[in-house]
PDB file of N, CA and C in Angstrom:
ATOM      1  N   UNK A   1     173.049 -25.312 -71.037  1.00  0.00           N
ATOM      2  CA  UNK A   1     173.668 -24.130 -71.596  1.00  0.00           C
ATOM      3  C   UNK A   1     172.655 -22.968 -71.671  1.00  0.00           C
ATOM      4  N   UNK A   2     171.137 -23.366 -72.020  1.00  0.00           N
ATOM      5  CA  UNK A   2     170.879 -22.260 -72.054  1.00  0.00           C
ATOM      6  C   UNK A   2     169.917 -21.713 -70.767  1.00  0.00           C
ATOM      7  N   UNK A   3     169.611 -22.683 -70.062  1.00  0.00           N
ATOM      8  CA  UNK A   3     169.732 -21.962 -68.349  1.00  0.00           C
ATOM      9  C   UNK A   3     170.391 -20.844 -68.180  1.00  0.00           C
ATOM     10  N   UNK A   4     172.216 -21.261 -68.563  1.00  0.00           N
ATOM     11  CA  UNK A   4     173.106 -20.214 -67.954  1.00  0.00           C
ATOM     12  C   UNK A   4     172.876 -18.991 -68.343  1.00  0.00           C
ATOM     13  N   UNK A   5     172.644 -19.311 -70.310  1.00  0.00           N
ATOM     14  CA  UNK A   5     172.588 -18.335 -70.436  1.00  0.00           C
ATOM     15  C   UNK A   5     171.359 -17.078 -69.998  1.00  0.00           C
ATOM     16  N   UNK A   6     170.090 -17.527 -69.876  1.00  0.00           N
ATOM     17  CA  UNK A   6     169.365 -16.818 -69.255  1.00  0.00           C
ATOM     18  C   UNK A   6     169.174 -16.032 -68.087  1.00  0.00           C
ATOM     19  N   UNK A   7     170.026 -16.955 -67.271  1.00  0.00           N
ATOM     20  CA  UNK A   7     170.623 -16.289 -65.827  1.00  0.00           C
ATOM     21  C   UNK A   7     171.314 -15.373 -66.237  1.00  0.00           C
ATOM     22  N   UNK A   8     172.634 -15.554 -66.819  1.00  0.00           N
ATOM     23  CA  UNK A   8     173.033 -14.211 -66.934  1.00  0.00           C
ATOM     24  C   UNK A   8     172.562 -13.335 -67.897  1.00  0.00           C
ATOM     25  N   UNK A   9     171.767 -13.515 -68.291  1.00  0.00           N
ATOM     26  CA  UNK A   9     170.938 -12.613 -69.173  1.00  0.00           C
ATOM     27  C   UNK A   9     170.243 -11.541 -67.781  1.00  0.00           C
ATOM     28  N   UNK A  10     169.109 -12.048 -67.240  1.00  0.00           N
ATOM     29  CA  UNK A  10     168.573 -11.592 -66.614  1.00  0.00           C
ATOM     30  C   UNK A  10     169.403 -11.329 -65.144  1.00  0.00           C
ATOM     31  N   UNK A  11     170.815 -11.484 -64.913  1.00  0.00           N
ATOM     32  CA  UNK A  11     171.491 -10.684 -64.110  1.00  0.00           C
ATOM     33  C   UNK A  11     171.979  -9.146 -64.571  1.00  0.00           C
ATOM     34  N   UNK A  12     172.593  -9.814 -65.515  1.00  0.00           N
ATOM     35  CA  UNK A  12     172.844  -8.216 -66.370  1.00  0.00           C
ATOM     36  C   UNK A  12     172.158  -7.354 -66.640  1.00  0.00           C
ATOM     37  N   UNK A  13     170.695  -7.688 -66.433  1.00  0.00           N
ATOM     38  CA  UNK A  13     169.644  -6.664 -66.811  1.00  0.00           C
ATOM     39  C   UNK A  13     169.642  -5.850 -65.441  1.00  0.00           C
ATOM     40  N   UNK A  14     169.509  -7.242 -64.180  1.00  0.00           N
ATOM     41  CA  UNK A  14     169.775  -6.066 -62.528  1.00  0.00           C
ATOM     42  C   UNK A  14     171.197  -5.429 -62.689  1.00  0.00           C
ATOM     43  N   UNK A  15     172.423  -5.807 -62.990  1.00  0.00           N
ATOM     44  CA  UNK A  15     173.161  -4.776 -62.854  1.00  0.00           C
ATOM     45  C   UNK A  15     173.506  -3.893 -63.483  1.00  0.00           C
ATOM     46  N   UNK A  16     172.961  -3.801 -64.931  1.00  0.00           N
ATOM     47  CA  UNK A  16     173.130  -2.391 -65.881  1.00  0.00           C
ATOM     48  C   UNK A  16     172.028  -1.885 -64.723  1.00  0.00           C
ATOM     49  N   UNK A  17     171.114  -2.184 -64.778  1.00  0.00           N
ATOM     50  CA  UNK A  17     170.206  -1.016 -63.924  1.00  0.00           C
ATOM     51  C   UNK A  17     170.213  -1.201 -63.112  1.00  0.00           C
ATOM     52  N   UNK A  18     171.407  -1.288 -61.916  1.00  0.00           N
ATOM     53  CA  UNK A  18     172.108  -0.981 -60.657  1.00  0.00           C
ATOM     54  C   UNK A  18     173.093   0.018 -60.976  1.00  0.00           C
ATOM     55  N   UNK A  19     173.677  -0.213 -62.029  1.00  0.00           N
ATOM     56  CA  UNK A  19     175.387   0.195 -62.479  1.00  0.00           C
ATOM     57  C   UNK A  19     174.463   2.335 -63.388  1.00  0.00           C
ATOM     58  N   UNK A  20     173.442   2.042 -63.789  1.00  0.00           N
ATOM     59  CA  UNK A  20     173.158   3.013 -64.736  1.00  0.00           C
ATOM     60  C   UNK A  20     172.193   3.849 -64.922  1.00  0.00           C
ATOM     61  N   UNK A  21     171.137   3.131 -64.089  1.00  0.00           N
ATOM     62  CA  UNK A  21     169.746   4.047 -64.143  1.00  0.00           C
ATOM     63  C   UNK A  21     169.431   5.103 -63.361  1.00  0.00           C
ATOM     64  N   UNK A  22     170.995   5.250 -62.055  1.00  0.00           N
ATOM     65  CA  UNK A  22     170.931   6.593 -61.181  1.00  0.00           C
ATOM     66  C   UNK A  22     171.268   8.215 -62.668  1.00  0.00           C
ATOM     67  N   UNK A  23     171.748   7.491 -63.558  1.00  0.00           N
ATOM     68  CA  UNK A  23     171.975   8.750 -64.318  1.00  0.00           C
ATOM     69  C   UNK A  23     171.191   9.287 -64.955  1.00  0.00           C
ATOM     70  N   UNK A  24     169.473   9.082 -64.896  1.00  0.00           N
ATOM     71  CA  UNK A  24     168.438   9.513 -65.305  1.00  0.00           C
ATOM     72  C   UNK A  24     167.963  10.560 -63.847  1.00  0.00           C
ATOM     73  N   UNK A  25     168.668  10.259 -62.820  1.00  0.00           N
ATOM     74  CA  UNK A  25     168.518  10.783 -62.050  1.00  0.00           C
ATOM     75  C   UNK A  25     169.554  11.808 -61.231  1.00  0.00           C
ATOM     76  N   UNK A  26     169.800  12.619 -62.152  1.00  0.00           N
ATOM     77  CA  UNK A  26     171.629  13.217 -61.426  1.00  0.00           C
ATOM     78  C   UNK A  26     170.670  14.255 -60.365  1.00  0.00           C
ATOM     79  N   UNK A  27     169.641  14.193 -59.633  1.00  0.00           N
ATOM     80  CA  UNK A  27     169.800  15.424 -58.806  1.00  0.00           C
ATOM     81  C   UNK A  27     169.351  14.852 -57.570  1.00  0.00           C
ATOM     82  N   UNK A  28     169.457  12.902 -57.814  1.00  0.00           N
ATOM     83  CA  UNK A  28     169.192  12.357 -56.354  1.00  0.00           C
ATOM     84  C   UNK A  28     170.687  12.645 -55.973  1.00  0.00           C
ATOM     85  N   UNK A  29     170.812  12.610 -54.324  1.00  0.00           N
ATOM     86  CA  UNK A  29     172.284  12.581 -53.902  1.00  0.00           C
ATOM     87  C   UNK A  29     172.485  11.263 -54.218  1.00  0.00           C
ATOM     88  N   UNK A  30     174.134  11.354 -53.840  1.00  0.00           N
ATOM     89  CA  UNK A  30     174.840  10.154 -54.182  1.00  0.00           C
ATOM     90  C   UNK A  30     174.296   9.146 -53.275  1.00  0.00           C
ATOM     91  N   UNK A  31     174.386   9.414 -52.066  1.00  0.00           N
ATOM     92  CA  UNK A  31     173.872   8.096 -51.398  1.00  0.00           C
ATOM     93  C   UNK A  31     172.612   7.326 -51.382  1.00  0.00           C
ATOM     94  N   UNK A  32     171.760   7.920 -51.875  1.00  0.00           N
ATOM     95  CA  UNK A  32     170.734   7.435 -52.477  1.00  0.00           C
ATOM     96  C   UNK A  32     170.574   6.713 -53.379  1.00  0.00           C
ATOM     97  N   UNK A  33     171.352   7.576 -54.486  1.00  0.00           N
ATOM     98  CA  UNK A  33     172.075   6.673 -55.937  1.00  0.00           C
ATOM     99  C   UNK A  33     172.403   5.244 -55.293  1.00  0.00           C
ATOM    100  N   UNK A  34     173.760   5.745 -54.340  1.00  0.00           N
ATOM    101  CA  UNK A  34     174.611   4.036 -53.445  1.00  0.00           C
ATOM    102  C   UNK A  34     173.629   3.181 -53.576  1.00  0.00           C
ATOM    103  N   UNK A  35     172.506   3.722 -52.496  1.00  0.00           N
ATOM    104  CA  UNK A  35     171.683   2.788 -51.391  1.00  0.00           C
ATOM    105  C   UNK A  35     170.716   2.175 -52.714  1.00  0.00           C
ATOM    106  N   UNK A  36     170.328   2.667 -53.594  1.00  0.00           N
ATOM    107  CA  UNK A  36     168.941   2.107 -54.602  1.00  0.00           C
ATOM    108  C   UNK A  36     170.207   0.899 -55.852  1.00  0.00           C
ATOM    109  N   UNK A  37     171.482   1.333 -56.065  1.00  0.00           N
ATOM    110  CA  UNK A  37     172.141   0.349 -56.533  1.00  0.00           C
ATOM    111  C   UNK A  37     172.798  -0.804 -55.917  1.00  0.00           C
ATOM    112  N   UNK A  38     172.890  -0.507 -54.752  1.00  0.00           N
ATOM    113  CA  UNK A  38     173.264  -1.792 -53.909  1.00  0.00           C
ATOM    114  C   UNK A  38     172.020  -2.583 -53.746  1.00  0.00           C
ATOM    115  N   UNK A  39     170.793  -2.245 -53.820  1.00  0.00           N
ATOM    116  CA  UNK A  39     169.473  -3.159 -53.490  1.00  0.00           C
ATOM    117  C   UNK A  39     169.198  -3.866 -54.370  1.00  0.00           C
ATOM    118  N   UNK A  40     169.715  -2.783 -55.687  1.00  0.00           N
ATOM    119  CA  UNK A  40     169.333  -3.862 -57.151  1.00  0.00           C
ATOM    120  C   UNK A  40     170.259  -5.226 -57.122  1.00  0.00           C
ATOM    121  N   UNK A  41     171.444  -4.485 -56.779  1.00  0.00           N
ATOM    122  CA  UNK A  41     172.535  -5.599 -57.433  1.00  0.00           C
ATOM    123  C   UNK A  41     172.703  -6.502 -56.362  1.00  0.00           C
ATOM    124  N   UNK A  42     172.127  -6.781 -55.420  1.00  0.00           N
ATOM    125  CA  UNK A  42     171.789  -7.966 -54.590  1.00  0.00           C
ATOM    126  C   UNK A  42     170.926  -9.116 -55.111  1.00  0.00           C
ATOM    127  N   UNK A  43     170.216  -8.708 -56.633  1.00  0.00           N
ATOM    128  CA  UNK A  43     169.236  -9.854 -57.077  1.00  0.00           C
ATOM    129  C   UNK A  43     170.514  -9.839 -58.506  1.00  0.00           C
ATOM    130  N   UNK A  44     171.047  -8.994 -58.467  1.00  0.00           N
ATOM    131  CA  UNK A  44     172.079  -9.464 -59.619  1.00  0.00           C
ATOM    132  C   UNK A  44     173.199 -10.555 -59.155  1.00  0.00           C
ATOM    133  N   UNK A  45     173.148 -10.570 -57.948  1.00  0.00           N
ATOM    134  CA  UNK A  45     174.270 -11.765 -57.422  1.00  0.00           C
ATOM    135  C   UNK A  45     173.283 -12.782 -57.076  1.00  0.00           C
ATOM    136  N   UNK A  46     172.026 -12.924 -56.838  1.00  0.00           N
ATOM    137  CA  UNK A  46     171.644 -14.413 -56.699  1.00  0.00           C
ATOM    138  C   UNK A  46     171.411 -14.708 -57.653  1.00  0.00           C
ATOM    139  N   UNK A  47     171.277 -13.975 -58.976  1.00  0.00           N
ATOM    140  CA  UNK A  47     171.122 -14.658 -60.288  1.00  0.00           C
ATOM    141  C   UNK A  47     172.091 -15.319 -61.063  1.00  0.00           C
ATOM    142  N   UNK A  48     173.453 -14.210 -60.646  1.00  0.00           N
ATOM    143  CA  UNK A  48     174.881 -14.666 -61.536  1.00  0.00           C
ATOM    144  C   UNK A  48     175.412 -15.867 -60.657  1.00  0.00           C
ATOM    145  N   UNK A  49     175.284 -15.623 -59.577  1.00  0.00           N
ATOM    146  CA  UNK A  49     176.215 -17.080 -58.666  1.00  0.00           C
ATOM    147  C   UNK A  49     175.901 -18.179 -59.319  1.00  0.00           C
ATOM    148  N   UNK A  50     174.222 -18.592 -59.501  1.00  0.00           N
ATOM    149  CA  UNK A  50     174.129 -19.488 -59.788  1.00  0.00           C
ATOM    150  C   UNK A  50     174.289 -20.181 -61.520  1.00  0.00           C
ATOM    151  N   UNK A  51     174.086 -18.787 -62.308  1.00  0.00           N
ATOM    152  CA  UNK A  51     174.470 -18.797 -63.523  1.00  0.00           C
ATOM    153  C   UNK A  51     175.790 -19.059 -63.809  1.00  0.00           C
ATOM    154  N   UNK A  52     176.523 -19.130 -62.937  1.00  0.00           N
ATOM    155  CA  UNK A  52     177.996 -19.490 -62.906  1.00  0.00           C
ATOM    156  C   UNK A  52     178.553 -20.442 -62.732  1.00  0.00           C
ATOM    157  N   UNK A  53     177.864 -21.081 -61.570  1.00  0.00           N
ATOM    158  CA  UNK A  53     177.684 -22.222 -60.978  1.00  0.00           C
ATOM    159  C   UNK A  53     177.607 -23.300 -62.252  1.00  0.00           C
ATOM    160  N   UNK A  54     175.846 -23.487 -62.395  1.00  0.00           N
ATOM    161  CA  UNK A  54     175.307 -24.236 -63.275  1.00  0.00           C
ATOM    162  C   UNK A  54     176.283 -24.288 -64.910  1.00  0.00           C
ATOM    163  N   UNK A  55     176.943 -23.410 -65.098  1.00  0.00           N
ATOM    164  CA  UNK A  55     177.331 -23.303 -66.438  1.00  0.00           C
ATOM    165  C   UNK A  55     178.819 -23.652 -66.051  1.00  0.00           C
ATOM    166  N   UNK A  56     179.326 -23.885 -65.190  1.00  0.00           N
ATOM    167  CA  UNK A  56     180.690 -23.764 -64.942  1.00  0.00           C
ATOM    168  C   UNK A  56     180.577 -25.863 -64.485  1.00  0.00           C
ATOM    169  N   UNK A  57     179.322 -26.101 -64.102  1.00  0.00           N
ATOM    170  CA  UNK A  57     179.307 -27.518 -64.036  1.00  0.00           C
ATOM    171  C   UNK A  57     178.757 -28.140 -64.772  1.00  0.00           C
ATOM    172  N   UNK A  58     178.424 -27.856 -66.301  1.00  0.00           N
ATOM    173  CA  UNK A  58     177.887 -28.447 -67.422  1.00  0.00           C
ATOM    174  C   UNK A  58     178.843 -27.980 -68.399  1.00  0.00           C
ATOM    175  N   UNK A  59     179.797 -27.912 -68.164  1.00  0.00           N
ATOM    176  CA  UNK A  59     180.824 -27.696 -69.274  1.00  0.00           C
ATOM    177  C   UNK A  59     181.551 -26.444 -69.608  1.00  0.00           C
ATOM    178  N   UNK A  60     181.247 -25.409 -69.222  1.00  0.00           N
ATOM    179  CA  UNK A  60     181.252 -24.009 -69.319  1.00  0.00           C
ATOM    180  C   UNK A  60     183.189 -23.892 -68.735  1.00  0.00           C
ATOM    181  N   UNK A  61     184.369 -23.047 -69.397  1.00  0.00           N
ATOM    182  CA  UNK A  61     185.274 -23.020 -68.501  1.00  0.00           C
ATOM    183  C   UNK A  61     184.658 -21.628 -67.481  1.00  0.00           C
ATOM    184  N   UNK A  62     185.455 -20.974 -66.830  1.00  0.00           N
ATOM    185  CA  UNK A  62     185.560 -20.342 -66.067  1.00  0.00           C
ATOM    186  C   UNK A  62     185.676 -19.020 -67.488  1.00  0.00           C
ATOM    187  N   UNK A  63     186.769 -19.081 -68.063  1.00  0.00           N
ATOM    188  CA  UNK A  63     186.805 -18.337 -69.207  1.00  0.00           C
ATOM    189  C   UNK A  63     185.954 -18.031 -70.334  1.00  0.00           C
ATOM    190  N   UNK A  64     185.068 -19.253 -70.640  1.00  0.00           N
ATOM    191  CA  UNK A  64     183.878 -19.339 -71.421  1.00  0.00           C
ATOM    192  C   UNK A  64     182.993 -18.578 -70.766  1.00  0.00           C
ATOM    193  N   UNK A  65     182.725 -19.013 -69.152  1.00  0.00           N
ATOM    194  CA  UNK A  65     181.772 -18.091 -68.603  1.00  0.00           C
ATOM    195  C   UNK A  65     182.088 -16.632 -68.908  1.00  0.00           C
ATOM    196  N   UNK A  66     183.139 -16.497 -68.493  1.00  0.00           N
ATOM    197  CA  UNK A  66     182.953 -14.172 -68.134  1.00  0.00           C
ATOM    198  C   UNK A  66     183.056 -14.106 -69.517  1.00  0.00           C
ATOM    199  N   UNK A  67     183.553 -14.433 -70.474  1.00  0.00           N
ATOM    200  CA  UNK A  67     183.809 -13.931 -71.632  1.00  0.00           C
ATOM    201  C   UNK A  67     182.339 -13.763 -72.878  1.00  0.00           C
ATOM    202  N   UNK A  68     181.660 -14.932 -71.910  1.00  0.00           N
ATOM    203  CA  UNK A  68     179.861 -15.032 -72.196  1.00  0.00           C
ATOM    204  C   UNK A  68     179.243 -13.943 -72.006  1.00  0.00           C
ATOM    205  N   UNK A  69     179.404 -13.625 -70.512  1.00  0.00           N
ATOM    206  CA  UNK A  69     178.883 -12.677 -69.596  1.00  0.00           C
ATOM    207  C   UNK A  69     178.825 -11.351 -69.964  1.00  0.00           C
ATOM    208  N   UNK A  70     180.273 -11.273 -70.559  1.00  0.00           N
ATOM    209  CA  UNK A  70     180.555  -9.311 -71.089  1.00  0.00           C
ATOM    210  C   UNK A  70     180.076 -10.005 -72.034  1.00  0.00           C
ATOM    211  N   UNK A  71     179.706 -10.842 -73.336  1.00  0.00           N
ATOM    212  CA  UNK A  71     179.333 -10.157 -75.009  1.00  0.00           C
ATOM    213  C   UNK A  71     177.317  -9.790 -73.934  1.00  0.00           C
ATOM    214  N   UNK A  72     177.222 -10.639 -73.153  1.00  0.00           N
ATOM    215  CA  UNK A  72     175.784 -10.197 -72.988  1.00  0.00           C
ATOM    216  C   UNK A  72     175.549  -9.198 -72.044  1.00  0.00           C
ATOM    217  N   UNK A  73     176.286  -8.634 -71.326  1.00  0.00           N
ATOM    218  CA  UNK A  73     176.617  -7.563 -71.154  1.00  0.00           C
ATOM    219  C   UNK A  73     176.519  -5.914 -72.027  1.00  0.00           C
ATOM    220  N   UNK A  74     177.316  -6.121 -72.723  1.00  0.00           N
ATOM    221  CA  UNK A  74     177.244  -5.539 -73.769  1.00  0.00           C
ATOM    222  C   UNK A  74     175.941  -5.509 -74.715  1.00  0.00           C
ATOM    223  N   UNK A  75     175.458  -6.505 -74.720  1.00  0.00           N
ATOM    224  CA  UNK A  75     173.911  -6.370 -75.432  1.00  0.00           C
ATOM    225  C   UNK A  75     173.124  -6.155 -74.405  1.00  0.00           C
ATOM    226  N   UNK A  76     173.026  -6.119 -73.218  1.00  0.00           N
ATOM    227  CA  UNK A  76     171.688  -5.409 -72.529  1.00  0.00           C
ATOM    228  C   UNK A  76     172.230  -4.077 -72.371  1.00  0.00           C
ATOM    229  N   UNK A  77     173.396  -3.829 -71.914  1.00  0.00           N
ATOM    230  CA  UNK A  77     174.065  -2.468 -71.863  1.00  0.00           C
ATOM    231  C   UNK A  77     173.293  -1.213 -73.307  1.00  0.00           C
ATOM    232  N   UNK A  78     173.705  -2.048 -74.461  1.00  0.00           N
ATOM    233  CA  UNK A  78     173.385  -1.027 -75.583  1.00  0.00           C
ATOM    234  C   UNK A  78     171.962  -1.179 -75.637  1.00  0.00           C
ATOM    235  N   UNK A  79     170.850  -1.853 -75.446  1.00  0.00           N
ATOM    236  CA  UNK A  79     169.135  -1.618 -75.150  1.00  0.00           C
ATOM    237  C   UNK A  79     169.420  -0.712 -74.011  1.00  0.00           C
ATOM    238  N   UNK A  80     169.431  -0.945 -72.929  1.00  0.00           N
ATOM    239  CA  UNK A  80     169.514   0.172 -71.699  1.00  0.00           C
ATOM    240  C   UNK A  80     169.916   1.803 -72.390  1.00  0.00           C
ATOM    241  N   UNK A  81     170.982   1.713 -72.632  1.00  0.00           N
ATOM    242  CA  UNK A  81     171.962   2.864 -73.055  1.00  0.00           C
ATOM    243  C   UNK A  81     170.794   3.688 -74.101  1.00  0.00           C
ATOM    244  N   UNK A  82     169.893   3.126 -74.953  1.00  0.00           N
ATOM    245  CA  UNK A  82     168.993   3.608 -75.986  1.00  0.00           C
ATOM    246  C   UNK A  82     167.673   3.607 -75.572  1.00  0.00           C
ATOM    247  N   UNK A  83     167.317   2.572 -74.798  1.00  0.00           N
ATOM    248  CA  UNK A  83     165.901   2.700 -74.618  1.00  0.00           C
ATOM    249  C   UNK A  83     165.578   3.231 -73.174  1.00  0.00           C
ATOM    250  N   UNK A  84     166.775   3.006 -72.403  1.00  0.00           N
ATOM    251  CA  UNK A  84     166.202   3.814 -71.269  1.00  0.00           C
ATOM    252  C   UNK A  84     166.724   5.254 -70.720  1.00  0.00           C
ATOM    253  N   UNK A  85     168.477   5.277 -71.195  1.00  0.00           N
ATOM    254  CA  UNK A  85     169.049   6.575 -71.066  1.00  0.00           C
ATOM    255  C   UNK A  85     169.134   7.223 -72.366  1.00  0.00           C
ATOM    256  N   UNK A  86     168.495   6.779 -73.659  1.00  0.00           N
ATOM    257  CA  UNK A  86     168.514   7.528 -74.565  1.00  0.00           C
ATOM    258  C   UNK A  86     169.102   8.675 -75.390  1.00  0.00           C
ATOM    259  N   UNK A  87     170.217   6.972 -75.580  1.00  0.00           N
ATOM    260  CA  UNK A  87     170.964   7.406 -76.251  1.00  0.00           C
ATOM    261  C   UNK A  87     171.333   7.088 -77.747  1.00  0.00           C
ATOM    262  N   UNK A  88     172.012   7.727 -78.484  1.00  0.00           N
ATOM    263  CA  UNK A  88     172.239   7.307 -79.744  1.00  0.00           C
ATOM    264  C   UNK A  88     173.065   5.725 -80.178  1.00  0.00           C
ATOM    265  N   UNK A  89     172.798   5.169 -80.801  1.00  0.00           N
ATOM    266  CA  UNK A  89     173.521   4.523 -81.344  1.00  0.00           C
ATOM    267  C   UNK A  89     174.058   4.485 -83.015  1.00  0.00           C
ATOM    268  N   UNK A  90     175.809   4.517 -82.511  1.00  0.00           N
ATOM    269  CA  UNK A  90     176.232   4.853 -83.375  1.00  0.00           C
ATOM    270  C   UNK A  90     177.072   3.744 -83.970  1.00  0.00           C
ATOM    271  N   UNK A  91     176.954   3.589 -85.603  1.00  0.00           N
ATOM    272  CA  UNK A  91     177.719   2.428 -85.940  1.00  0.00           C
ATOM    273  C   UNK A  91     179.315   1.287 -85.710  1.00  0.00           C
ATOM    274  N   UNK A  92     179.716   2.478 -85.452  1.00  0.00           N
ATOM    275  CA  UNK A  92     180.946   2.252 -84.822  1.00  0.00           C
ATOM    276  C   UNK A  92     180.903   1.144 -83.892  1.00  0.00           C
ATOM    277  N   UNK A  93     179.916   1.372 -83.136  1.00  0.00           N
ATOM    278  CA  UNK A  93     179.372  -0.073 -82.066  1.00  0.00           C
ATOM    279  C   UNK A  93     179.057  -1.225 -82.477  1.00  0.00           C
ATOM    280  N   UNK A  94     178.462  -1.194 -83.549  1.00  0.00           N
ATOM    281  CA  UNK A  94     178.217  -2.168 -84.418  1.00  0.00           C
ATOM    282  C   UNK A  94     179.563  -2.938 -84.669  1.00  0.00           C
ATOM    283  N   UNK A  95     180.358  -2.260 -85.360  1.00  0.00           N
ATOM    284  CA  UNK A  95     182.268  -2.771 -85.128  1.00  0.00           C
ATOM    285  C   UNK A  95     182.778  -3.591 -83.910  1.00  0.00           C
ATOM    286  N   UNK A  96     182.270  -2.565 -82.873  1.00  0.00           N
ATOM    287  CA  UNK A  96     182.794  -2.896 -81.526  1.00  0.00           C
ATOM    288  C   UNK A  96     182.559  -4.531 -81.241  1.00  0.00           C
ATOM    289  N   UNK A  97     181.330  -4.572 -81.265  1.00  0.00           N
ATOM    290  CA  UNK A  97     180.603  -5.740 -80.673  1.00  0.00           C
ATOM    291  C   UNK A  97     180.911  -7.231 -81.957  1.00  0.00           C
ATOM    292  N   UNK A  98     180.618  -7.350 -82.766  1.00  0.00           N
ATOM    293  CA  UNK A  98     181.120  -7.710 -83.814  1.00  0.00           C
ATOM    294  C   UNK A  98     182.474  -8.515 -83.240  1.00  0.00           C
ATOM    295  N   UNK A  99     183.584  -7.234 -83.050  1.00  0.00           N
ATOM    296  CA  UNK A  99     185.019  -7.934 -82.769  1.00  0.00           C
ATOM    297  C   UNK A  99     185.153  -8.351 -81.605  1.00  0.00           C
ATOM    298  N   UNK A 100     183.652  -8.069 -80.545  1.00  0.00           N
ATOM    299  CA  UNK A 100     183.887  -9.126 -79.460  1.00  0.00           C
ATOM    300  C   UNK A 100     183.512 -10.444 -80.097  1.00  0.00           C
ATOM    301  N   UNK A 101     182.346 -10.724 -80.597  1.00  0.00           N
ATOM    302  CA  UNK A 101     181.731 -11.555 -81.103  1.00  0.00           C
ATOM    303  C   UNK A 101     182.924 -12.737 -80.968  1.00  0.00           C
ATOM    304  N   UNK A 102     183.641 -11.901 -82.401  1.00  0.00           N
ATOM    305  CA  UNK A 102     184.878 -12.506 -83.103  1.00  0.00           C
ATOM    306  C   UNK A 102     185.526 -13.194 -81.566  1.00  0.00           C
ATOM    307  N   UNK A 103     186.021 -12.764 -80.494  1.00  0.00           N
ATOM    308  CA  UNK A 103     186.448 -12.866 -79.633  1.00  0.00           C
ATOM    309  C   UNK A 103     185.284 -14.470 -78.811  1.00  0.00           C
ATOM    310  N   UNK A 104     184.318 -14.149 -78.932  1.00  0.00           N
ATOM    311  CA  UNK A 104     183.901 -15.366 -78.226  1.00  0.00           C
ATOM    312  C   UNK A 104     184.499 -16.132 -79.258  1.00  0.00           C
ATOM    313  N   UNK A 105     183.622 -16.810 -80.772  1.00  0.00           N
ATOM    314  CA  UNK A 105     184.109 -17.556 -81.468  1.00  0.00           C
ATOM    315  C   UNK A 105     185.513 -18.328 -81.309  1.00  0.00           C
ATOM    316  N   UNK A 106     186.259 -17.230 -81.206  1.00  0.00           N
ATOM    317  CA  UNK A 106     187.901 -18.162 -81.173  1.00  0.00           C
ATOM    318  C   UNK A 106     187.776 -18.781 -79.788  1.00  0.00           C
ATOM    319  N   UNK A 107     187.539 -18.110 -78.739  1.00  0.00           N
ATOM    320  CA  UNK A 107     187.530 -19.126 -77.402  1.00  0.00           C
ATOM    321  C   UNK A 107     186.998 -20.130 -77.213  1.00  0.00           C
ATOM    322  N   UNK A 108     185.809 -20.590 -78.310  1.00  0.00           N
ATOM    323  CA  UNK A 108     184.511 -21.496 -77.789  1.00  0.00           C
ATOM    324  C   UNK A 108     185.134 -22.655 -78.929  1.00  0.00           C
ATOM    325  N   UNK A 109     186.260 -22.028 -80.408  1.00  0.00           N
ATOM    326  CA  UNK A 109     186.565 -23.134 -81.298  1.00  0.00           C
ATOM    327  C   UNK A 109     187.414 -23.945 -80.674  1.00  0.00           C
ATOM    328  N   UNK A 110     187.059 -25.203 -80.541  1.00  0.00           N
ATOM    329  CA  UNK A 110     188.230 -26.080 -80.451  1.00  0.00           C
ATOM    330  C   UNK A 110     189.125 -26.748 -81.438  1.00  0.00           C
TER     331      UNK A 110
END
């Protein structure tokens, strides 16, 4: 379990910064933007395949997985979002995430 979870830990870190770090940069052209996020997110798919894999054959459903994936998602997203595009965080998020939380919990209770 916690293989998986590290994999997708450290996938999500290549694709927030595939998906986000061209916006520190709005005066590269777009295709540049394209070409430097498609390179990242090529190490974001050999990380998640197998994070998917491995967790999907040690017990993990298919549903357990993605539903894993976005709450950690969401937590590298909001470090990125503050520490690298610098931005505010506002409590309200705190709510947000929380009622995903809530959302894993019920899926994972049997």
């Amino acid at each position: 379990m916690l293989r998986t979870i590290l994999l997708l830990t450290a996938s999500n870190i290549f694709m927030t910064t595939a998906w986000y770090y061209h916006l520190r940069h709005t005066g590269w052209p777009l295709w540049k933007a394209i070409l430097l996020s498609w390179l990242i997110a090529v190490f974001e798919y050999c990380l998640m395949v197998p994070a998917n894999r491995i967790g999907y054959e040690n017990g993990f459903s298919a549903f357990q997985l993605k539903i894993t994936q976005e709450v950690i998602t969401l937590i590298v997203f909001a470090f990125f979002a503050v520490f690298v595009l610098k931005e505010a965080f506002h409590p309200r998020y705190l709510i947000s995430f929380a009622l995903l939380l809530a959302a894993v919990y019920v899926m994972f209770k049997k």
